[in-house]
Protein backbone atom coordinates (compact mmCIF):
# COMPACT_ATOMS: atom_id res chain seq x y z
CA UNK A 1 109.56 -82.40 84.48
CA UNK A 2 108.71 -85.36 86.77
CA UNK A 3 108.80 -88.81 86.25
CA UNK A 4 106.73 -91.59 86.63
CA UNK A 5 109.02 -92.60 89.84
CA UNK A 6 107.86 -88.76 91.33
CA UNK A 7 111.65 -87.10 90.81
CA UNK A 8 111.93 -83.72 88.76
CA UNK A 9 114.05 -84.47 85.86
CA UNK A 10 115.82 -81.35 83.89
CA UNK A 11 116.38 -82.64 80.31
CA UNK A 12 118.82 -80.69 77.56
CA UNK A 13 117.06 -80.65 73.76
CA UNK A 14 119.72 -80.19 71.16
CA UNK A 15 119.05 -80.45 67.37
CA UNK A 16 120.48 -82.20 64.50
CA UNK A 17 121.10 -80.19 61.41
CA UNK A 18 118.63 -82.55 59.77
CA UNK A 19 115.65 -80.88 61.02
CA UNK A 20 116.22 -78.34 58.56
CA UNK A 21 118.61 -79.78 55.67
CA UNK A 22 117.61 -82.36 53.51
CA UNK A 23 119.20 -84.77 50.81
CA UNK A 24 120.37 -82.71 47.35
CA UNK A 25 117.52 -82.78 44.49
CA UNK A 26 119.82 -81.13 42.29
CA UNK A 27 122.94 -78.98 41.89
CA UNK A 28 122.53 -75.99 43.17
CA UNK A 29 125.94 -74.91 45.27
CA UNK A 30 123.61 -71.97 46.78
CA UNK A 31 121.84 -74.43 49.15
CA UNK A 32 124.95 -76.50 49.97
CA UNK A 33 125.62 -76.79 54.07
CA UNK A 34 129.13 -77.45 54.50
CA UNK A 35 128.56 -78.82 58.19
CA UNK A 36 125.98 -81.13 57.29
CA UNK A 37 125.49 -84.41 58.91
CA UNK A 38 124.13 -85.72 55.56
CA UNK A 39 127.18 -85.71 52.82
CA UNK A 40 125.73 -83.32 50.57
CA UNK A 41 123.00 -81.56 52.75
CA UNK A 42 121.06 -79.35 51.12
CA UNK A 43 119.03 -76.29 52.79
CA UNK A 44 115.64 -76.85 52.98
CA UNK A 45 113.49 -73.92 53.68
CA UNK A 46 110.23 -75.68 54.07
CA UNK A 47 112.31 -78.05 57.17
CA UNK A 48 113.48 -75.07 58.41
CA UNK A 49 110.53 -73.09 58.66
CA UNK A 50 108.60 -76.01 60.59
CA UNK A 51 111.94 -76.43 62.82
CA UNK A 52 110.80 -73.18 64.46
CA UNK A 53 108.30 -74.29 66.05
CA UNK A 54 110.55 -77.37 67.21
CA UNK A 55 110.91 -75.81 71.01
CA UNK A 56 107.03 -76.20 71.37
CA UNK A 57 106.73 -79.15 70.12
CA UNK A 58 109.00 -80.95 72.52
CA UNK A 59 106.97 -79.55 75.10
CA UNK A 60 103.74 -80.94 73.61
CA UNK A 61 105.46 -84.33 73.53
CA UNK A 62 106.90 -84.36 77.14
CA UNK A 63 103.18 -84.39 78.25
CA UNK A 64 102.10 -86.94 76.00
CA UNK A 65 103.28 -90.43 74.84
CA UNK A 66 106.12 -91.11 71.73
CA UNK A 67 106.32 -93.88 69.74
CA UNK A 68 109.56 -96.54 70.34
CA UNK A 69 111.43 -96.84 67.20
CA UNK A 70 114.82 -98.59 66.84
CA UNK A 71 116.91 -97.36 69.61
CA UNK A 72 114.96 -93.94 69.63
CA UNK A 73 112.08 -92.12 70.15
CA UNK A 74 109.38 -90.84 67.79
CA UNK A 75 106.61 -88.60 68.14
CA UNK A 76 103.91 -87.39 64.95
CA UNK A 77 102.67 -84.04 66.00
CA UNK A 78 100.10 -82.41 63.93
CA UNK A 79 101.18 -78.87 62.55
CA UNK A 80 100.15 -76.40 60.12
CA UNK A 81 102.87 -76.12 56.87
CA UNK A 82 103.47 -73.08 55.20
CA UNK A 83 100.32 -73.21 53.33
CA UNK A 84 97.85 -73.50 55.67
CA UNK A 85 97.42 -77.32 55.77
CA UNK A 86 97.63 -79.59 58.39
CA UNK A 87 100.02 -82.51 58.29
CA UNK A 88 101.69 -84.96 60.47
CA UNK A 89 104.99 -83.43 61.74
CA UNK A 90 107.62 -86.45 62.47
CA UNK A 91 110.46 -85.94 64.98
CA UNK A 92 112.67 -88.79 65.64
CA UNK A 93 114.81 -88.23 68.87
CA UNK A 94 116.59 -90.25 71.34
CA UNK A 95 117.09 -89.67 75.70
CA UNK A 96 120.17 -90.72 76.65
CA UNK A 97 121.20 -89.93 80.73
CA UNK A 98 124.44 -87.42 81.30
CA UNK A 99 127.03 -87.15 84.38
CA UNK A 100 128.46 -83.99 85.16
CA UNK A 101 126.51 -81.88 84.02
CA UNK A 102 123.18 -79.71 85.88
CA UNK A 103 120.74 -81.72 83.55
CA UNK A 104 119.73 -85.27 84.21
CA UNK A 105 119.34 -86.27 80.26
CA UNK A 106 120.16 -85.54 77.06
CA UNK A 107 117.09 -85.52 74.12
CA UNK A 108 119.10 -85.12 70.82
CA UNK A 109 116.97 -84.68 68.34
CA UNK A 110 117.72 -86.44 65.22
CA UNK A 111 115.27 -85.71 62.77
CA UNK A 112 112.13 -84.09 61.86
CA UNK A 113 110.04 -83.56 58.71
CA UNK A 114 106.60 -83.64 57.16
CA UNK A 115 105.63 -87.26 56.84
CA UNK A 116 104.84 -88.85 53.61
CA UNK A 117 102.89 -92.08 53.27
CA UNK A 118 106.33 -93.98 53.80
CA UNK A 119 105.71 -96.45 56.46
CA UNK A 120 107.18 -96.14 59.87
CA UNK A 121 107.81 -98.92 61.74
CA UNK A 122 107.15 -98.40 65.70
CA UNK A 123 107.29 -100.98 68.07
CA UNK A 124 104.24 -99.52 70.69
CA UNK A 125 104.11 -96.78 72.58
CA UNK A 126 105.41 -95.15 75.99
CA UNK A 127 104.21 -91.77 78.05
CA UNK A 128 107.05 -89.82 77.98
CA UNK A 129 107.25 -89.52 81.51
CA UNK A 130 107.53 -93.32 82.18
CA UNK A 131 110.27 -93.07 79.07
CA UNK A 132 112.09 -90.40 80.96
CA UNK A 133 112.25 -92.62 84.05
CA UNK A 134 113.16 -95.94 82.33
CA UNK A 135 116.34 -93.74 80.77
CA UNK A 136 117.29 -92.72 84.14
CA UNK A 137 117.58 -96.20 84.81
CA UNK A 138 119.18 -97.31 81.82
CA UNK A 139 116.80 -99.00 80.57
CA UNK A 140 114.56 -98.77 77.14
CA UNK A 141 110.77 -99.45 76.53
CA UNK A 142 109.71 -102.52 75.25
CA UNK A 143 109.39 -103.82 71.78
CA UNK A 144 105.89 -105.23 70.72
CA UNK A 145 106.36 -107.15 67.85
CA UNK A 146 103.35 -108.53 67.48
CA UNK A 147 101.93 -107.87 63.70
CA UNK A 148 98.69 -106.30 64.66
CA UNK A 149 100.36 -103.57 67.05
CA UNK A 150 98.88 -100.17 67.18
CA UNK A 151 101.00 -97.57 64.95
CA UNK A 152 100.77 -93.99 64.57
CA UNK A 153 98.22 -92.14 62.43
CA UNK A 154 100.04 -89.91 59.49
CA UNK A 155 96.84 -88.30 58.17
């Protein structure tokens, strides 16, 4: 992709196991994942259906603005679910820059899951292009703080 600066930037997308585990709801040693990041993590089949679509959704967001959350990125992508309705997809992710390696940056992606009507605190937001060129220079968005800042939609 290119920047806001005008250099092509190649960018690696890994994924955390929590885009498709989840926190145990009850005992059930069938849906235990040993190598979880989450100590029990449970497999979710609903997360892990909606992680398949994960590749194409990173591309939707590289053309579009994320949200700045604490140190990270976050991005609310409509999607259908496995019934046929459309929510608000959340994936939380961060850009860090790498040396060494044929890529320019690393986007690790942390999370993502169906959002509920918890809250989500954001602090504005940033095309992902400008994002990709403030990382390359070390540097992070801004925070607004101000109370009446825009957030993201979840319905």
């Amino acid at each position: 992709m290119t920047d806001t600066s005008g250099h092509a930037r190649r960018i690696a997308v890994t994924f955390s196991d929590h885009c498709f585990t989840r926190v145990a709801r009850s005992h059930d040693p069938a849906l235990v994942y040993p190598d979880s990041d989450r100590q029990p993590g449970h497999f979710c089949f609903d997360r892990y259906q909606l992680s398949l679509e994960l590749p194409s959704h990173i591309a939707t967001v590289t053309r579009g603005s994320v949200w700045t959350v604490a140190g990270d990125s976050y991005a609310a992508v409509p999607v259908e679910d496995n019934a046929g309705n459309t929510i608000v997809y959340r994936i939380v992710s961060s850009l860090d820059r790498v040396k060494g390696l044929p890529v320019a940056l690393h986007m690790r992606v942390k999370t993502a899951y169906p959002a509920d009507s918890t809250p989500f605190v954001t602090f504005g937001s940033v095309r992902f292009k400008h994002l990709v060129a403030l990382r390359m220079q070390n540097k992070r968005p801004g925070r607004i703080t101000d109370q009446n800042r825009k957030s993201p939609r979840v319905s």
